[in-house]
C-alpha atoms as a PDB file:
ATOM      1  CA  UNK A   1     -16.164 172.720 -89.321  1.00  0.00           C
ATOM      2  CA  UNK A   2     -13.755 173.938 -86.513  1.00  0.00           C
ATOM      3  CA  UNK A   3     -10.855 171.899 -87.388  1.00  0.00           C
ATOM      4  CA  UNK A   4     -11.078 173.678 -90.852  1.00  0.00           C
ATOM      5  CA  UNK A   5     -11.390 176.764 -89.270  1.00  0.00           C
ATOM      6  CA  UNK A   6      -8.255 176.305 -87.423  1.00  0.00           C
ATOM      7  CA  UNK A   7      -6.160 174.360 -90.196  1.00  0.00           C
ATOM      8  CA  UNK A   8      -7.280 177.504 -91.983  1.00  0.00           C
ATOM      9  CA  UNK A   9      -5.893 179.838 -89.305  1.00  0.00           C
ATOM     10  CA  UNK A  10      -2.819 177.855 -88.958  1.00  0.00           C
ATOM     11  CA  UNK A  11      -2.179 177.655 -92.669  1.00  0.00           C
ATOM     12  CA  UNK A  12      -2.602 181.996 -92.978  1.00  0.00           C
ATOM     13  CA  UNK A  13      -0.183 182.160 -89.520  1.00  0.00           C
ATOM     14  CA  UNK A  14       2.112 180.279 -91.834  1.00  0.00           C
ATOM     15  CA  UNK A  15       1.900 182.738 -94.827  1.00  0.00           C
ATOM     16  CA  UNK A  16       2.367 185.462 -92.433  1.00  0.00           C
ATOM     17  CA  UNK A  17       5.375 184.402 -90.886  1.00  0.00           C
ATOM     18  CA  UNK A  18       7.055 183.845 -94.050  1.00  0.00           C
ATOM     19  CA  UNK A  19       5.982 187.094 -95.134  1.00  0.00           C
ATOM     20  CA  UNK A  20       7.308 188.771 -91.901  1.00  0.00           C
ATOM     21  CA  UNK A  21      11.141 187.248 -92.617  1.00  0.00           C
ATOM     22  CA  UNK A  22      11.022 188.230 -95.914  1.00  0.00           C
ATOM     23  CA  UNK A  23      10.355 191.571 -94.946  1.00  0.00           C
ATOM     24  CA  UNK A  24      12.756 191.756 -92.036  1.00  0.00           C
ATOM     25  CA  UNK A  25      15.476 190.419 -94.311  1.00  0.00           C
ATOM     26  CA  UNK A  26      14.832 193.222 -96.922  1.00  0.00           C
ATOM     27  CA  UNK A  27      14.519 195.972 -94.351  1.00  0.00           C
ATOM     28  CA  UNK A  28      18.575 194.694 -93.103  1.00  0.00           C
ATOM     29  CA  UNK A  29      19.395 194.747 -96.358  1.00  0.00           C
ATOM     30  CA  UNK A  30      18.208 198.096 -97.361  1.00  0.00           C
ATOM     31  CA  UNK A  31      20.110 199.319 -93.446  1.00  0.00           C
ATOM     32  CA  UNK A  32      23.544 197.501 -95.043  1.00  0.00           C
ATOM     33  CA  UNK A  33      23.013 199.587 -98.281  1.00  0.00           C
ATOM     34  CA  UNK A  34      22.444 202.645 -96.524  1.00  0.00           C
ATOM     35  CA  UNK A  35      25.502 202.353 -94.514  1.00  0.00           C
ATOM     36  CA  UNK A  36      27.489 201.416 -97.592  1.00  0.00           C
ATOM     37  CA  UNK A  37      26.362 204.835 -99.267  1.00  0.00           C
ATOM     38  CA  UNK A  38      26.986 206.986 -96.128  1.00  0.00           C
ATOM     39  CA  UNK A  39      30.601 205.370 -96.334  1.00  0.00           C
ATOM     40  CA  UNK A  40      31.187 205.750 -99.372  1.00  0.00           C
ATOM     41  CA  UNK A  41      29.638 209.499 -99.318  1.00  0.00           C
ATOM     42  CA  UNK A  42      32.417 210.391 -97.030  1.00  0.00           C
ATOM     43  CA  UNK A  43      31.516 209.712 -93.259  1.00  0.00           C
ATOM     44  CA  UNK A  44      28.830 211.305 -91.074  1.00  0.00           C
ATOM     45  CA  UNK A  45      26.129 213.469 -91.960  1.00  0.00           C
ATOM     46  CA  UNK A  46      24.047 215.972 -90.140  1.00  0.00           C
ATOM     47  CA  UNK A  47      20.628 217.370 -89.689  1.00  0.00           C
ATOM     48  CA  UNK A  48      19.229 214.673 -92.091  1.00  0.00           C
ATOM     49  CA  UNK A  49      21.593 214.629 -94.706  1.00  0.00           C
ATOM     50  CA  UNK A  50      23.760 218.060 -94.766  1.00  0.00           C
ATOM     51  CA  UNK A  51      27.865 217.110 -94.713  1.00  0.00           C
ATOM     52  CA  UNK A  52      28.890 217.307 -91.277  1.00  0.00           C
ATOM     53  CA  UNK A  53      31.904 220.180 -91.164  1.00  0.00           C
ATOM     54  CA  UNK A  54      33.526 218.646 -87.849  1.00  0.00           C
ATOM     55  CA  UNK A  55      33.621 215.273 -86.346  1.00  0.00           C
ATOM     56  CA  UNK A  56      31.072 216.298 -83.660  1.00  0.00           C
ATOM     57  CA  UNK A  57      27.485 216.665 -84.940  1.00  0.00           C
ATOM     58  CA  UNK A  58      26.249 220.269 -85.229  1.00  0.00           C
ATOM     59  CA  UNK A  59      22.664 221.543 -83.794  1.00  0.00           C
ATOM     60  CA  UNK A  60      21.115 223.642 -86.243  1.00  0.00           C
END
């Protein structure tokens, strides 16, 4: 009974593991997307998402 409890354990470690890449790999893909659409929006932004009118960052 406990090498089915353990073969049981090692076979859910498993699932989690794969579930844990898969989830890393969509979390850098959703980073490279949002750096694509800050590029492409035209550079930095500021105070979550208002255009940034110089180069430095402005404290609101």
């Amino acid at each position: 009974m406990y090498d089915r409890l353990l073969n049981n354990r090692k076979e859910w470690k498993a699932l989690a593991d794969e579930y844990d890449e898969k989830m890393k790999a969509l979390e850098e893909e959703k980073k490279k997307e949002e750096e694509k659409m800050a590029a492409k929006q035209g550079g930095t932004t500021c105070n979550g998402g208002t255009p940034a009118t110089s180069r430095t960052c402005c404290i609101i």
